[in-house]
N, C-alpha and C. Protein backbone atom coordinates (compact mmCIF):
# COMPACT_ATOMS: atom_id res chain seq x y z
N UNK A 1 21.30 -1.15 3.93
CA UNK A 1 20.55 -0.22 3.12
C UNK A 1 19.08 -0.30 3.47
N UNK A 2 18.49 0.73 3.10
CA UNK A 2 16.97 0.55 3.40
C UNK A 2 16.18 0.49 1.82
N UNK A 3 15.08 0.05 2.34
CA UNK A 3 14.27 -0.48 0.64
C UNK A 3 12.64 0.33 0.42
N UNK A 4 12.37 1.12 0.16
CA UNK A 4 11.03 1.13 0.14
C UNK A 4 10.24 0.62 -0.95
N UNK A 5 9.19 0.46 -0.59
CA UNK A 5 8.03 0.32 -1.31
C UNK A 5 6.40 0.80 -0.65
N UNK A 6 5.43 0.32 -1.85
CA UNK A 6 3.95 0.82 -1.66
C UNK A 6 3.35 1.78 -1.84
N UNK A 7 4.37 2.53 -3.29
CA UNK A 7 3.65 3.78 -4.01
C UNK A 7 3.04 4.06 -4.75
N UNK A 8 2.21 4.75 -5.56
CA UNK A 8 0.76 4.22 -6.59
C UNK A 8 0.45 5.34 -6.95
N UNK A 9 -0.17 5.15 -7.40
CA UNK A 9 -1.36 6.35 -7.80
C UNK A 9 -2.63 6.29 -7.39
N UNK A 10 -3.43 7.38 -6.97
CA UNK A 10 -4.02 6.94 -6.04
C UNK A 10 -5.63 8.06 -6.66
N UNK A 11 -6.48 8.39 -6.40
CA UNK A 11 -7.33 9.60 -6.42
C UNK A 11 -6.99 10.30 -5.12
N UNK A 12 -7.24 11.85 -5.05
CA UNK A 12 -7.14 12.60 -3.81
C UNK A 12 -8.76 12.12 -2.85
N UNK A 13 -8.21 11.99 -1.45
CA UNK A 13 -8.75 11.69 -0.84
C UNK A 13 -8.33 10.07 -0.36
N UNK A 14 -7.77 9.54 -1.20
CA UNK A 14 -7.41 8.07 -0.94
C UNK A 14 -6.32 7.55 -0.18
N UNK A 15 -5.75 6.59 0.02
CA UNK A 15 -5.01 6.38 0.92
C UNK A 15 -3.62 5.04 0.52
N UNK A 16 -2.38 5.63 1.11
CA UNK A 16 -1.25 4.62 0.61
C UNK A 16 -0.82 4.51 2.00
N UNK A 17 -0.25 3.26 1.60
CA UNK A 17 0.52 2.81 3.44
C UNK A 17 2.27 2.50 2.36
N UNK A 18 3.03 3.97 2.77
CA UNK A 18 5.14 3.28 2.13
C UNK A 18 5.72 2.20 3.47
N UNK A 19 6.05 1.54 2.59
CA UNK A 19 7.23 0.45 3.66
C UNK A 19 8.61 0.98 3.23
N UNK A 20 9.15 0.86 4.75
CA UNK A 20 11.09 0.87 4.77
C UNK A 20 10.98 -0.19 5.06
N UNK A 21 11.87 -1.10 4.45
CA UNK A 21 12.49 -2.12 5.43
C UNK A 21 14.34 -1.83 5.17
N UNK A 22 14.78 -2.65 6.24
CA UNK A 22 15.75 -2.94 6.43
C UNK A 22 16.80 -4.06 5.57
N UNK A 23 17.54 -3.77 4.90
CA UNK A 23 18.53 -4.43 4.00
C UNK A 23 19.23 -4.76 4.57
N UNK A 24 20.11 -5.81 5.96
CA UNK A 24 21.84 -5.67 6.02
C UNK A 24 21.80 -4.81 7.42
N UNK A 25 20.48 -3.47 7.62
CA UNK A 25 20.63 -2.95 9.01
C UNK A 25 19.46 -2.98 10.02
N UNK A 26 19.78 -2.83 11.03
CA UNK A 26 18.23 -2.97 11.79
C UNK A 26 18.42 -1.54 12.15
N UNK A 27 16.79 -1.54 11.85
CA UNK A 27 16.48 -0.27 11.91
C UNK A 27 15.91 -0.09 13.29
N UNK A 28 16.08 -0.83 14.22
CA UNK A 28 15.16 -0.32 15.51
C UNK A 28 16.44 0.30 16.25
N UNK A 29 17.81 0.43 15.88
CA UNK A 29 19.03 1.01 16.29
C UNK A 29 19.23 2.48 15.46
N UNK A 30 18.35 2.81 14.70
CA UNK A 30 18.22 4.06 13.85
C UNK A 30 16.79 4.69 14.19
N UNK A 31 17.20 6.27 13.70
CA UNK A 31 15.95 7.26 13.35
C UNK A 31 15.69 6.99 12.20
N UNK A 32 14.44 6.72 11.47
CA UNK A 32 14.09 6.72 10.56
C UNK A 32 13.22 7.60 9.66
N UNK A 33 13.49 8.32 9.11
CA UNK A 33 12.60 9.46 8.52
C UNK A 33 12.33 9.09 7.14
N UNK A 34 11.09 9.99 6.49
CA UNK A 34 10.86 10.14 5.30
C UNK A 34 11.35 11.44 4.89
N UNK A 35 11.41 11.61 3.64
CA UNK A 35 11.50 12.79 2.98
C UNK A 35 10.85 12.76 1.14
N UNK A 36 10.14 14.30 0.97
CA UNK A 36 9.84 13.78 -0.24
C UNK A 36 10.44 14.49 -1.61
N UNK A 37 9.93 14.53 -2.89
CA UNK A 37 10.79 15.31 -3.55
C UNK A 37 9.67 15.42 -4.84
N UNK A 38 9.48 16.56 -5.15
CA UNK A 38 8.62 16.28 -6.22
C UNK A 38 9.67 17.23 -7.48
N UNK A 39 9.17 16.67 -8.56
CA UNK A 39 9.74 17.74 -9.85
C UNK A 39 10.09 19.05 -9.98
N UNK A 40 11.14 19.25 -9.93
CA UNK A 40 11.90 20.71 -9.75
C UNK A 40 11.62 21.37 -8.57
N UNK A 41 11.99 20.38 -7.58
CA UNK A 41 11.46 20.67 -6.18
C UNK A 41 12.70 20.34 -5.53
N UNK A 42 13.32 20.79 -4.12
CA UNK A 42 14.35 19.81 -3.33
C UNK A 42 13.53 18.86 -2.61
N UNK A 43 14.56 18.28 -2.02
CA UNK A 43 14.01 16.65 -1.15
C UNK A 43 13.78 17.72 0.23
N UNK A 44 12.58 17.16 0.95
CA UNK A 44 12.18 18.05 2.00
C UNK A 44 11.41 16.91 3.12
N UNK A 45 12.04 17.47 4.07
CA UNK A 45 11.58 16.29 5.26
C UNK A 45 10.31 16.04 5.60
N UNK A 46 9.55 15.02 5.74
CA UNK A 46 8.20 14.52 6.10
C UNK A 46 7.92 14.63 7.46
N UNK A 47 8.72 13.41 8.11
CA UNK A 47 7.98 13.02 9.43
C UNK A 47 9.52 12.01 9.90
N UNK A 48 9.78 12.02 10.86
CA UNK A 48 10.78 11.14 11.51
C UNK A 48 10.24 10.30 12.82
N UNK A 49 10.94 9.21 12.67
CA UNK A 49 10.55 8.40 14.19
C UNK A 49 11.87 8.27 14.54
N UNK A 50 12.53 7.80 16.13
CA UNK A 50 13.48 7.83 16.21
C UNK A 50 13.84 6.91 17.10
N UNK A 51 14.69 6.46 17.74
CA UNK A 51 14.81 4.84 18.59
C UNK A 51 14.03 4.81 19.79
N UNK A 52 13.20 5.74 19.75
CA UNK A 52 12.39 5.41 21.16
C UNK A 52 11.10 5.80 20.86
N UNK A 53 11.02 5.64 19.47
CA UNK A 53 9.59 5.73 18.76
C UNK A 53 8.90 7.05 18.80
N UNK A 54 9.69 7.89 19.24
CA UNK A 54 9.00 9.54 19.18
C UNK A 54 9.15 9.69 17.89
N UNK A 55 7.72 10.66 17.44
CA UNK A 55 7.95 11.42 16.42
C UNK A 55 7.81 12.39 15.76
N UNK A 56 8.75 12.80 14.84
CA UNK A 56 8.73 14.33 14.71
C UNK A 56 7.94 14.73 13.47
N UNK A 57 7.04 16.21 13.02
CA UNK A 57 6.55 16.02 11.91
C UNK A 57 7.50 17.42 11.31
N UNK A 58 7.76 17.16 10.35
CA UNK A 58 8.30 18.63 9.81
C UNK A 58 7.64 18.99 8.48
N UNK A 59 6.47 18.97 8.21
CA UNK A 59 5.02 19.17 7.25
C UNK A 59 4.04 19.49 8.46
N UNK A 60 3.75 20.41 8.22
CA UNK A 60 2.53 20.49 9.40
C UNK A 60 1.66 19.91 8.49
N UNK A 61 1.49 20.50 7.44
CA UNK A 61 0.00 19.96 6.56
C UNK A 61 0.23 18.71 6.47
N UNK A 62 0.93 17.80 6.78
CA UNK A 62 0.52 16.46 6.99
C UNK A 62 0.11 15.60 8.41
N UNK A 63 0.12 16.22 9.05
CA UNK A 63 -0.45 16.30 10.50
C UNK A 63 -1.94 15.60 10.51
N UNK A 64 -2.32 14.57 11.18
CA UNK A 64 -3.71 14.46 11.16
C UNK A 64 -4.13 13.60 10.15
N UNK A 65 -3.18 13.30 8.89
CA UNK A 65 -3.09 12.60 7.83
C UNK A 65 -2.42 11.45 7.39
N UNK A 66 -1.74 12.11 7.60
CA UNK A 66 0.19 10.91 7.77
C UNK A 66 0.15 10.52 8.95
N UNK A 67 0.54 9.00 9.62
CA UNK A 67 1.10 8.48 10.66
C UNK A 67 2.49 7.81 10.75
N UNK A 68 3.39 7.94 11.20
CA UNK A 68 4.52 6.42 11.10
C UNK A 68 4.86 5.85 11.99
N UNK A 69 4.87 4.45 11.75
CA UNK A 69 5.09 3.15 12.96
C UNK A 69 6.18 2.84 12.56
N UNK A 70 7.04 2.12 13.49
CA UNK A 70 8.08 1.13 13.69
C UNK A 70 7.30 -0.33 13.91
N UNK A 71 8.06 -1.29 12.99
CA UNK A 71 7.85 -2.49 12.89
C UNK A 71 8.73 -3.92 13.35
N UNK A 72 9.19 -3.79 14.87
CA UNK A 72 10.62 -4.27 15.20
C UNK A 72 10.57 -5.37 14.36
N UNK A 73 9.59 -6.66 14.74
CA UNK A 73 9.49 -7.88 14.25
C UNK A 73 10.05 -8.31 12.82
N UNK A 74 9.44 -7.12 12.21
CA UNK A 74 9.87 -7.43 10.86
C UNK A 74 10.97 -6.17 10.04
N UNK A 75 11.56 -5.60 10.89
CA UNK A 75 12.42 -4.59 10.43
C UNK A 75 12.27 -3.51 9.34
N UNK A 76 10.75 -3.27 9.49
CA UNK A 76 10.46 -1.90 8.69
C UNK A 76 9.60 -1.06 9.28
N UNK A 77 9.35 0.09 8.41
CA UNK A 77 8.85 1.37 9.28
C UNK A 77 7.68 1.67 7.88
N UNK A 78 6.76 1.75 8.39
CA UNK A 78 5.73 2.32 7.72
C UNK A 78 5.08 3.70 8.03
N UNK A 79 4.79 4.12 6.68
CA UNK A 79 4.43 5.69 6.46
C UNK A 79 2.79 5.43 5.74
N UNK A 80 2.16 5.58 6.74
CA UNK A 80 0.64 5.60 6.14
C UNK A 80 -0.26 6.60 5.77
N UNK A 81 -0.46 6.66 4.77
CA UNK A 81 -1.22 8.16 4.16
C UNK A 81 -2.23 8.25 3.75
N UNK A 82 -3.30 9.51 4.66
CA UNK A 82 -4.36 9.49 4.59
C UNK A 82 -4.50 10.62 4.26
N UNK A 83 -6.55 10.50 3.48
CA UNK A 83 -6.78 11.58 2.53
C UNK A 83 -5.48 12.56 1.84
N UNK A 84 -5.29 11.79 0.88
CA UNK A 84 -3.61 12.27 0.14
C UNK A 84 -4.59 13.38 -0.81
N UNK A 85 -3.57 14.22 -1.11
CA UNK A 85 -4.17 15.57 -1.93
C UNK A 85 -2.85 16.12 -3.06
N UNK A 86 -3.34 15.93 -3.89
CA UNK A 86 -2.64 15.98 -5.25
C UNK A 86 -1.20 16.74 -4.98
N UNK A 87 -1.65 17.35 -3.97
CA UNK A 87 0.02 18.36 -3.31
C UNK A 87 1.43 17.25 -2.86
N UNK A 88 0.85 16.24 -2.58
CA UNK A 88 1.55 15.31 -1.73
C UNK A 88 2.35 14.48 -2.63
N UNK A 89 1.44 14.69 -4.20
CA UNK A 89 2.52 14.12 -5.39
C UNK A 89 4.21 14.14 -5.33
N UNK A 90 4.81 12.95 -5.35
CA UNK A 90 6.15 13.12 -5.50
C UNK A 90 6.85 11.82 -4.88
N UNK A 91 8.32 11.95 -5.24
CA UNK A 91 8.92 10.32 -4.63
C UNK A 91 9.29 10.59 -3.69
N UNK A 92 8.81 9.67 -2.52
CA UNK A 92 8.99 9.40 -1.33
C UNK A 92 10.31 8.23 -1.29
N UNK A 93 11.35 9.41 0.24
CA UNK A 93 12.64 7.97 -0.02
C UNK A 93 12.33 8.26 1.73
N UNK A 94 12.97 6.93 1.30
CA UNK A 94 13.36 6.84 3.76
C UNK A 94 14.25 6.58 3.86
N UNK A 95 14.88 7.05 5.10
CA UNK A 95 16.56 7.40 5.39
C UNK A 95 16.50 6.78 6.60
N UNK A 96 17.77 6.49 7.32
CA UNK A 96 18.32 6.15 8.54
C UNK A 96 19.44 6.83 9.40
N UNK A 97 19.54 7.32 10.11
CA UNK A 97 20.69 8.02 10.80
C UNK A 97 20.43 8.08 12.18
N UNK A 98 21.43 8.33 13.39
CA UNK A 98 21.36 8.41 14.25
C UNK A 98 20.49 9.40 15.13
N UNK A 99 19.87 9.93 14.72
CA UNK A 99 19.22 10.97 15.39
C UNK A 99 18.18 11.43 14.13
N UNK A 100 16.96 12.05 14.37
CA UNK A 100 15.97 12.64 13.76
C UNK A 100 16.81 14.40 13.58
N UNK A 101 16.31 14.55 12.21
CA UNK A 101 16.55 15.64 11.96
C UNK A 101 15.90 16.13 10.91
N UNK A 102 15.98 17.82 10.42
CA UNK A 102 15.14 18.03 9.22
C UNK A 102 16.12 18.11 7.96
N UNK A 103 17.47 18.12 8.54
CA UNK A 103 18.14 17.78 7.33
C UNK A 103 18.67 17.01 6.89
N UNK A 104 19.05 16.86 6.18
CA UNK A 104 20.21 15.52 5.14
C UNK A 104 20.72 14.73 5.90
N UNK A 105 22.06 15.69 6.99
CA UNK A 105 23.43 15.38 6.59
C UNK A 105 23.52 14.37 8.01
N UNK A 106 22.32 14.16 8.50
CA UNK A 106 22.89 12.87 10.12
C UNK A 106 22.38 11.39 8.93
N UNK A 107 21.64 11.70 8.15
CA UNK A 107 21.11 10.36 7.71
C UNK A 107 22.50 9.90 6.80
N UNK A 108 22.60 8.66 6.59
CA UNK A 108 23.63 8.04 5.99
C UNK A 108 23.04 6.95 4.82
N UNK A 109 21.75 6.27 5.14
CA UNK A 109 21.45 5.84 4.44
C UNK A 109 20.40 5.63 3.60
N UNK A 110 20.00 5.40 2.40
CA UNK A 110 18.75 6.31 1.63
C UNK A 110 18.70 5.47 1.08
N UNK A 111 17.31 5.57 0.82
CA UNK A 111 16.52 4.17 -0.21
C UNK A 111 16.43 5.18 -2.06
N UNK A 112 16.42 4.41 -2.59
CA UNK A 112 15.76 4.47 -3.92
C UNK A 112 14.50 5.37 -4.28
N UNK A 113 13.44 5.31 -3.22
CA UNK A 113 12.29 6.10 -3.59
C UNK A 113 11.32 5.30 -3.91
N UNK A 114 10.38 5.90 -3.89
CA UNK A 114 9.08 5.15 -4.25
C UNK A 114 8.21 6.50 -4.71
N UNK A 115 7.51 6.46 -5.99
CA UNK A 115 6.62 6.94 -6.86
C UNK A 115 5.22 7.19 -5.76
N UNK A 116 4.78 8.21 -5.68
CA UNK A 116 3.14 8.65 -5.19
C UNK A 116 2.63 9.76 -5.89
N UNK A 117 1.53 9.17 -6.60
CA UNK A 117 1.05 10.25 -7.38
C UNK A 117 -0.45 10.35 -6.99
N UNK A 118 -0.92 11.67 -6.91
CA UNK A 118 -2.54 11.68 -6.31
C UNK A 118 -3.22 12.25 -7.61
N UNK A 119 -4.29 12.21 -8.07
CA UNK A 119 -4.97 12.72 -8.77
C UNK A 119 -6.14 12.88 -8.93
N UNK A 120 -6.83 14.06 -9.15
CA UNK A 120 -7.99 14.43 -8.88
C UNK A 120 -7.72 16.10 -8.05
């Protein structure tokens, strides 16, 4: 399973770094993506990295803002977020599946979520 954490509340303009780690799988044998979901919203894809560390953004408006690394050593993937803007509010989960994609159905395994709230 994967685990995230490192979500907050934050002012707009400020900055959160989410951790995946790895439960049970290594993730340097997976694509790892985010996706987010805010209140009466669907879950909608962020940004994916994938076993050869390419990555995909499927938010343009987070372009330039958002980065994500792979962390072999320690088996997680970080999602670092810059100048966050009250739009970006919502729970962030990270998935694993064989291949990067913008939808659901290759990922198999999904974290819990993690809370990001911007304000201002």
């Amino acid at each position: 399973q994967v685990v995230e954490s490192g979500g907050g509340s934050v002012q707009s303009g400020g900055s959160l770094r989410l951790s995946c780690a790895g439960s049970g799988v290594e993730l340097e044998y997976y694509a790892v993506a985010w996706f987010r979901q805010a209140p009466d919203d669907l879950r909608e894809p962020v940004v994916c990295i994938n076993q050869k560390d390419v990555v995909s953004f499927y938010d343009d408006s987070v372009k330039g803002r958002f980065g994500i690394s792979r962390d072999r050593a320690s088996n997680t993937i970080s999602l670092q977020m810059n100048s966050l803007k009250p739009e970006n509010t919502a729970a962030y989960y990270c998935t694993a599946g064989p291949r990067c994609s913008s939808y659901n159905s290759p990922y198999g395994n999904w974290g819990q979520g993690t809370q990001v709230t911007v304000t201002g």
